[in-house]
Protein backbone atom coordinates (compact mmCIF):
# COMPACT_ATOMS: atom_id res chain seq x y z
CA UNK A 1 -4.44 1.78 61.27
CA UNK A 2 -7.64 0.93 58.85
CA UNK A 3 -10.99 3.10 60.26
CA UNK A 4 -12.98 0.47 60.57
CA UNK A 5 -15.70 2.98 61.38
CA UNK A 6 -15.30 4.20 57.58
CA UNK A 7 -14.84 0.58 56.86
CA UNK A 8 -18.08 -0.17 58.35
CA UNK A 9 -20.31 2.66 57.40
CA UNK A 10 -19.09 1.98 53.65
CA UNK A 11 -20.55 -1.99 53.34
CA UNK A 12 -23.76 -0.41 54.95
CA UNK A 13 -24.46 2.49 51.79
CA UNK A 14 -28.18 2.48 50.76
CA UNK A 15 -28.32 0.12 47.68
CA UNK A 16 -31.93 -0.08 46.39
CA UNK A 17 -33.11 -3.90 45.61
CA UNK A 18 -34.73 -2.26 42.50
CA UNK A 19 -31.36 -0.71 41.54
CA UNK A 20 -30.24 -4.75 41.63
CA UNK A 21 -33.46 -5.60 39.38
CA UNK A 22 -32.57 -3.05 36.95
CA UNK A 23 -29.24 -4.92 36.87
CA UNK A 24 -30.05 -8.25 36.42
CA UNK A 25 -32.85 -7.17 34.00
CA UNK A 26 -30.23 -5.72 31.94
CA UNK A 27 -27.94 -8.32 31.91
CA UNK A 28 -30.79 -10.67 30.76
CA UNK A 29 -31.92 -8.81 28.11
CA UNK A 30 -28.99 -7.03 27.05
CA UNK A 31 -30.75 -3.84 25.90
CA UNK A 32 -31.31 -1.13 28.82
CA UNK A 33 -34.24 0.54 27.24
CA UNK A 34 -36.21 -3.19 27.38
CA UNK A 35 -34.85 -3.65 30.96
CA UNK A 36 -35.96 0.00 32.18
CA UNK A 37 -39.55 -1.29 30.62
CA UNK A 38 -39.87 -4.35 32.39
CA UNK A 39 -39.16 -2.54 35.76
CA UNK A 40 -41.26 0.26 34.57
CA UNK A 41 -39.05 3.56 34.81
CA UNK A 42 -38.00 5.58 32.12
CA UNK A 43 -34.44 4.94 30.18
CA UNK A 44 -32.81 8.25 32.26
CA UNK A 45 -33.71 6.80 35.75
CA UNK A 46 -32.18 3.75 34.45
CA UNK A 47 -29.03 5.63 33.12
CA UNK A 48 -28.87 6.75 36.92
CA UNK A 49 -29.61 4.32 38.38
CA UNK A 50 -27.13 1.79 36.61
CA UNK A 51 -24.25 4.61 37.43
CA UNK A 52 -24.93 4.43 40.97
CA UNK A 53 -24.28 0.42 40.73
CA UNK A 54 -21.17 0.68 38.70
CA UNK A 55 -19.84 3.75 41.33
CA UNK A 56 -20.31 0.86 44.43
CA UNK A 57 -19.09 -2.06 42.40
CA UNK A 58 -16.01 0.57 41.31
CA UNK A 59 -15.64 0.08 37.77
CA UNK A 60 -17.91 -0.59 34.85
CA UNK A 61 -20.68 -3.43 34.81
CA UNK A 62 -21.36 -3.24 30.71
CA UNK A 63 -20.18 -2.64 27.88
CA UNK A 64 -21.42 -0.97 24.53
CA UNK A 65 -22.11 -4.25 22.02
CA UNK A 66 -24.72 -4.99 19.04
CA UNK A 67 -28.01 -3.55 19.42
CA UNK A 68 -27.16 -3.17 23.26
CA UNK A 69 -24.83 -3.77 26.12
CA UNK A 70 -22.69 -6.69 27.47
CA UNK A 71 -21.89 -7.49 30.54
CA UNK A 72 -18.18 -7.07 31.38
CA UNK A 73 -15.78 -9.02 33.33
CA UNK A 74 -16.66 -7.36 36.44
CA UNK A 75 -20.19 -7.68 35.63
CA UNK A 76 -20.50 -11.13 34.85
CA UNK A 77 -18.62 -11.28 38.29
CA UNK A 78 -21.40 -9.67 40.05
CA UNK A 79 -24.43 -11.06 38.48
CA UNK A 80 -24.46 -13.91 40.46
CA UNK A 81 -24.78 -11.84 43.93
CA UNK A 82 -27.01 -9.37 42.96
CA UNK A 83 -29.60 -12.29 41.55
CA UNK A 84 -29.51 -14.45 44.93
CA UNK A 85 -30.03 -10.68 46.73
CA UNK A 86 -33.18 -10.14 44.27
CA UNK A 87 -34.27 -13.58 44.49
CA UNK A 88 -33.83 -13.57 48.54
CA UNK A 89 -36.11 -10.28 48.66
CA UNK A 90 -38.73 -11.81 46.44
CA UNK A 91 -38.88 -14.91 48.56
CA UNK A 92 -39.10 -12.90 51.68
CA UNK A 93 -41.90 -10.63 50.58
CA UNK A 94 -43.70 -13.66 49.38
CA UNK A 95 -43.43 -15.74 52.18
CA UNK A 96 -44.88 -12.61 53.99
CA UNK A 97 -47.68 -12.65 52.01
CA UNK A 98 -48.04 -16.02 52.50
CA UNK A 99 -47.76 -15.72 56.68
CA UNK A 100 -50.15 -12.72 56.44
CA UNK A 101 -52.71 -15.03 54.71
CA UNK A 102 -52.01 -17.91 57.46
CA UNK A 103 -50.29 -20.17 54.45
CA UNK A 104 -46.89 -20.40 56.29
CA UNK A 105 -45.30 -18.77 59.65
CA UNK A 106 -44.31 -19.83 62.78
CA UNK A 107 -47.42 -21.11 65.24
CA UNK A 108 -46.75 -21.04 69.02
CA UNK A 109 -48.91 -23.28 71.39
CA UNK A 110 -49.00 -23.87 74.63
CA UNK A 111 -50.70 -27.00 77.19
CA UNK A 112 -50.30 -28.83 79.83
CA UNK A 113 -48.17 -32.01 79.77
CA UNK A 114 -52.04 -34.02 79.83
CA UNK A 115 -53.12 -31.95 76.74
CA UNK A 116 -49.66 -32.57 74.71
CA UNK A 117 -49.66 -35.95 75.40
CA UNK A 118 -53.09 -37.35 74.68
CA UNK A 119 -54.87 -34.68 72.96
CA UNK A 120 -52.67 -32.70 70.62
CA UNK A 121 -50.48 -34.68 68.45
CA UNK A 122 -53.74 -36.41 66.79
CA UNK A 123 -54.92 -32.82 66.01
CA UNK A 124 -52.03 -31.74 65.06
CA UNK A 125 -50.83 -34.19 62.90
CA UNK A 126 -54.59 -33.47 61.15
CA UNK A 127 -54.06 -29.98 60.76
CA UNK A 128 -50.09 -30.37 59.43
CA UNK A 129 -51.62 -32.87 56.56
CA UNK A 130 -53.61 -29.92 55.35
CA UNK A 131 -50.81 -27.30 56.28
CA UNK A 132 -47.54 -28.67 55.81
CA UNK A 133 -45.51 -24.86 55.38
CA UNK A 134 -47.05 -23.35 58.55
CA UNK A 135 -44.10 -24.42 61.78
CA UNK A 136 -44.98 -25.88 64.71
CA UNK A 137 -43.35 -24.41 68.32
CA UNK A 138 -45.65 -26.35 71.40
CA UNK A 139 -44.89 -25.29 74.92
CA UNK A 140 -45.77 -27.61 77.94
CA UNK A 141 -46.21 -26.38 82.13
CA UNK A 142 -48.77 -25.21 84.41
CA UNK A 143 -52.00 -24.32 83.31
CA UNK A 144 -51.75 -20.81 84.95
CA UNK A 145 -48.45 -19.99 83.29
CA UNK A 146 -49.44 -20.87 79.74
CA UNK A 147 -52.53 -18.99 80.09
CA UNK A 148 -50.60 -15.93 81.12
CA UNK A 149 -48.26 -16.58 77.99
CA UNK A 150 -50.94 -16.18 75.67
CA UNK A 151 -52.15 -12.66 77.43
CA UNK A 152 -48.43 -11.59 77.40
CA UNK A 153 -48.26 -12.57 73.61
CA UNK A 154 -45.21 -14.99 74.08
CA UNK A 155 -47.59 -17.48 72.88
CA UNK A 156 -50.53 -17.33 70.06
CA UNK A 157 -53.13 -20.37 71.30
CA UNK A 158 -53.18 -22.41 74.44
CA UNK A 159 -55.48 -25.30 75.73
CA UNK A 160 -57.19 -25.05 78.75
CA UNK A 161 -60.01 -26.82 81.43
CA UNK A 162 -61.17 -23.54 81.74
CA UNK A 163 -61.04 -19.78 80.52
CA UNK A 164 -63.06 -17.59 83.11
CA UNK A 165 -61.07 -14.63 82.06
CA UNK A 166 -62.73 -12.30 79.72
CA UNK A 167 -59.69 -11.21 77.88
CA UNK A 168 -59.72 -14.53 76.14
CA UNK A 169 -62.05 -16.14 73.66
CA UNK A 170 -62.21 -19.39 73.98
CA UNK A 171 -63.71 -22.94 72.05
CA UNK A 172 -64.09 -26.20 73.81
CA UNK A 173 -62.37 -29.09 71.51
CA UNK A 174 -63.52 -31.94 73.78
CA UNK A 175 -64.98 -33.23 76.58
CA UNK A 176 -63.00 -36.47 78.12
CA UNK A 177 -65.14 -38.36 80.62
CA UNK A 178 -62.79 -39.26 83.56
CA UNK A 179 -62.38 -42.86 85.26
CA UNK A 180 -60.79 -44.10 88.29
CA UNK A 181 -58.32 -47.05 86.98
CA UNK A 182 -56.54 -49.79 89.41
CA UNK A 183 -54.67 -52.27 88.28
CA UNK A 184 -56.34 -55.61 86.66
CA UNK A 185 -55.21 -57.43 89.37
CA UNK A 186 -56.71 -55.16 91.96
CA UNK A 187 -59.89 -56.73 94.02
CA UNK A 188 -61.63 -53.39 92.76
CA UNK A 189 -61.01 -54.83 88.98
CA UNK A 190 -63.69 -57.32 89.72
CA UNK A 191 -66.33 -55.88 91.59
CA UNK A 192 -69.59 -55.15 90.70
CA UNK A 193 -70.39 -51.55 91.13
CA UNK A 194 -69.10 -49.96 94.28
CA UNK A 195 -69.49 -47.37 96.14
CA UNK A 196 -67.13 -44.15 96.38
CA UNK A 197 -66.52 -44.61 100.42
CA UNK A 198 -64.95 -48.10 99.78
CA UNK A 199 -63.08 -46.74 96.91
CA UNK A 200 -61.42 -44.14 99.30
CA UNK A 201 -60.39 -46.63 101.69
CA UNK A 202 -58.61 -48.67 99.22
CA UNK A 203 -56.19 -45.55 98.83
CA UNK A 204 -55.72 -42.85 96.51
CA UNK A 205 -52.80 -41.54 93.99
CA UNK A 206 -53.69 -38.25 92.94
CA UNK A 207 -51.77 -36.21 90.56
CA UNK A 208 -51.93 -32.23 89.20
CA UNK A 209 -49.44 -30.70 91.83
CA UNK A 210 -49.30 -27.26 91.31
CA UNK A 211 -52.03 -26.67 89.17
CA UNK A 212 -54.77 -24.30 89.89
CA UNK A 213 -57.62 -26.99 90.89
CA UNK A 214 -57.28 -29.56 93.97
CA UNK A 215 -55.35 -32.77 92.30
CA UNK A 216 -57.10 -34.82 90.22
CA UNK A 217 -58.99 -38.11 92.09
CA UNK A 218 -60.02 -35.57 95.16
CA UNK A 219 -62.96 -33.34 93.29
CA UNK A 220 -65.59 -36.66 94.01
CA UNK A 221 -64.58 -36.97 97.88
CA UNK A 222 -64.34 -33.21 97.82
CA UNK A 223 -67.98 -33.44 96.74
CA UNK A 224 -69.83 -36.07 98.67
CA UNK A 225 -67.97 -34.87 101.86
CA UNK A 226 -65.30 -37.59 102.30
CA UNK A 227 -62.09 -37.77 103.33
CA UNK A 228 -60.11 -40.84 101.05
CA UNK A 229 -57.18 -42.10 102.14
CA UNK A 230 -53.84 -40.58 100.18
CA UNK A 231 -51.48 -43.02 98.91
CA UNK A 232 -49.61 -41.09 96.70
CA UNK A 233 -49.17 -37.40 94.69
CA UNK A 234 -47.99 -37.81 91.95
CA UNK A 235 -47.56 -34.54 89.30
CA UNK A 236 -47.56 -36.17 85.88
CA UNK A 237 -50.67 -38.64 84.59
CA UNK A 238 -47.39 -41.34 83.56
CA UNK A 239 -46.07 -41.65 86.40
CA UNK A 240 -50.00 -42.07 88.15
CA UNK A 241 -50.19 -44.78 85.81
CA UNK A 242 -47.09 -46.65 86.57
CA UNK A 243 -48.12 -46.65 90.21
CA UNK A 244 -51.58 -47.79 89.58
CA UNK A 245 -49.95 -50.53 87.66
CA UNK A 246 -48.01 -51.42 90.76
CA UNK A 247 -50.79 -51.45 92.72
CA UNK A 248 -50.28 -48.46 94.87
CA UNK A 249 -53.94 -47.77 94.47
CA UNK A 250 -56.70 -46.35 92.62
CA UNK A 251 -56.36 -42.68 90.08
CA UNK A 252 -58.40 -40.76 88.54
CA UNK A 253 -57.54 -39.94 84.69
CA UNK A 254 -58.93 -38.71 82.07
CA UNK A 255 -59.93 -41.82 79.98
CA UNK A 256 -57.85 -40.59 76.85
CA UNK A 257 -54.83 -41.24 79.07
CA UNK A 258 -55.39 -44.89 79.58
CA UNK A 259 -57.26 -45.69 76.73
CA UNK A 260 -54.19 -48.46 75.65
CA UNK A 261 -54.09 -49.39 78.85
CA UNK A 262 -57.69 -50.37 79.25
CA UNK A 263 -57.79 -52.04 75.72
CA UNK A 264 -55.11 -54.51 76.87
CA UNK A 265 -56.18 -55.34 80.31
CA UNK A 266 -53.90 -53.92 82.07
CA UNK A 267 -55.52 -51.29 83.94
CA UNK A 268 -59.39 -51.68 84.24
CA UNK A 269 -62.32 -49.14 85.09
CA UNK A 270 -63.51 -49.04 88.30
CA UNK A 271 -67.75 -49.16 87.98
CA UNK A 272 -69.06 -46.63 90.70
CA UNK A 273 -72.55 -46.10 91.68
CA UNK A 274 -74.45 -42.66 91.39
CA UNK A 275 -71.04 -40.51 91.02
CA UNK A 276 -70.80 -37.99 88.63
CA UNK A 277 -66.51 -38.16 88.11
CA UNK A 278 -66.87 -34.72 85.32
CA UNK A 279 -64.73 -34.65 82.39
CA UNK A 280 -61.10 -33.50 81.14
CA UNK A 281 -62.22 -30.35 79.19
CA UNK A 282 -59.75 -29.11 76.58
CA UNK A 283 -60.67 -25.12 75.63
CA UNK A 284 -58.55 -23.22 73.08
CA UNK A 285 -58.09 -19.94 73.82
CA UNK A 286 -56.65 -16.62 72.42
CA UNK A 287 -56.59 -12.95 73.00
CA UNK A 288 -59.45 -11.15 72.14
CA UNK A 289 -57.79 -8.17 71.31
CA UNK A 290 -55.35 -7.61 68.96
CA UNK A 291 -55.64 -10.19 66.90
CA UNK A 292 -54.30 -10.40 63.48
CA UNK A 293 -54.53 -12.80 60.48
CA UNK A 294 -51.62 -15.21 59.61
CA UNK A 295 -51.15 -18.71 61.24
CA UNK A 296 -52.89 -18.44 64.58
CA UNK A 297 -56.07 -17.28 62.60
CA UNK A 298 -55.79 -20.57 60.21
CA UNK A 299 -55.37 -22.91 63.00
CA UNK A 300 -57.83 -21.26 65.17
CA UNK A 301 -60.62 -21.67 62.09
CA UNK A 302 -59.52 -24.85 61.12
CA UNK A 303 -59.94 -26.56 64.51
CA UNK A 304 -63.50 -24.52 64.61
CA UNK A 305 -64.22 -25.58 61.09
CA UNK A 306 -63.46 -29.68 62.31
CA UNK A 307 -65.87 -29.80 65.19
CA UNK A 308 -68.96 -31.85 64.48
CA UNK A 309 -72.27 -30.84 64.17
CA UNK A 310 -73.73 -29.77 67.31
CA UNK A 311 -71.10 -29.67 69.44
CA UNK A 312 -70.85 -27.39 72.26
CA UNK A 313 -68.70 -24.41 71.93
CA UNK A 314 -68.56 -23.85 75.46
């Protein structure tokens, strides 16, 4: 029975890549003294390191010919491997280079399902126009768990409301004003301004289950000491839509996420008096420590580098 121990340990000898250049430079050129040149070693290192080729390949790879060498049968067999094996090294090394200077690589995001939806494929789209060889990987769920993912290092950038946590650095992106929507055939859709104690009594769907804040649509009751009455919980903005649209009640969302829906008249914005309804903030945020150029840095400076004059960075 074959050892396929020995078997195994003899496809895994060392082979030098540069032993493989030496070859395919001699094969081009068809002098070894001009091939040991281009890869700069002297002709004896290339006598050497030809021999330890030909003792792996188990025969002879050239053959003595006019002012040089020729390639033999079981040379010209082999050229075509040990080129793709150069030519794969090269391209790995240089697509290296290219991921340690944030040209190409692999960039992992994470956001909330809010932030994916509305928010990031516009940027995103931007920044792929301008960096087409860097990949895209973008993970959704809670807030708390994405945030963690970064810290952990499963995950390069996230977008968050807020980054309290001194471990990250963080940049605010944007600044969403929030509305409370019903449906345009809601009696709220034609009021004049009203006030937030009616509001409550018309009913509430709140979504955000599970997320570190209360839901969204109870932060304003929260604040002027009211109780609203709960129609619904919901925990995705789509689905708070669809019920509003129903007419299951009244939501508060960030105004990104019904911006269609307000343009055709199909959900309309509910005019309150003296309430302050805050916004849907969108930080990025990263490690502080650790940190190390390549795609995350790119993305990170390019997002910086598109903010307008004056805005806020936190």
């Amino acid at each position: 029975m074959t050892d396929m121990h020995v078997v195994h340990e003899t496809l895994l000898l060392p082979l030098p890549v540069a032993y493989l250049q030496l070859f395919v430079a001699t094969a081009r050129t068809g002098n070894l003294t001009r091939a040991a040149n281009e890869v700069s070693i002297t002709q004896s290192t290339a006598t050497r390191w030809l021999q330890a080729v030909e003792r792996l390949a188990g025969g002879s790879l050239f053959e003595r010919a006019a002012g040089g060498v020729r390639l033999t049968t079981l040379g010209s067999t082999f050229l075509p491997f040990a080129e793709r094996s150069v030519r794969a090294v090269e391209d790995g090394f240089a697509h290296l280079r290219d991921v340690r200077s944030g040209r190409a690589g692999t960039l992992r995001l994470g956001c909330s399902e809010v932030t994916s939806t509305y928010f990031l494929p516009r940027v995103l789209l931007r920044f792929r126009q301008e960096h087409p060889t860097i990949d895209l990987r973008v993970r959704t769920g809670p807030i708390l768990e994405i945030a963690d993912a970064v810290l952990e290092g499963e995950l390069e950038i996230a977008f968050v409301p807020s980054a309290e946590d001194a471990r990250f650095e963080a940049l605010l992106l944007e600044a969403d004003e929030h509305v409370f929507v019903v449906a345009a055939a809601d009696p709220f859709a034609q009021q004049a301004p009203t006030h937030l104690t009616d509001l409550g009594a018309r009913g509430l769907i709140l979504f955000g289950i599970g997320e570190p804040t209360a839901p969204y649509g109870l932060e304003p009751f929260l604040a002027a000491h009211l109780t609203p009455r709960i129609t619904m919980e919901v925990d995705s903005v789509e689905t708070a839509k669809r019920m509003v649209l129903e007419g299951f009640g009244a939501a508060l969302l960030p105004r990104m996420a019904v911006n269609d829906e307000l343009a055709a008249g199909r959900l309309v914005a509910v005019k309150l008096e003296d309430v302050d309804l805050g916004h849907w903030q969108v930080r990025m945020v990263r490690r502080r420590q650790g940190q190390a150029p390549g795609p995350q840095a790119t993305f990170w400076n390019w997002c910086a580098a598109s903010l307008p004059a004056g805005h806020p960075h936190d």
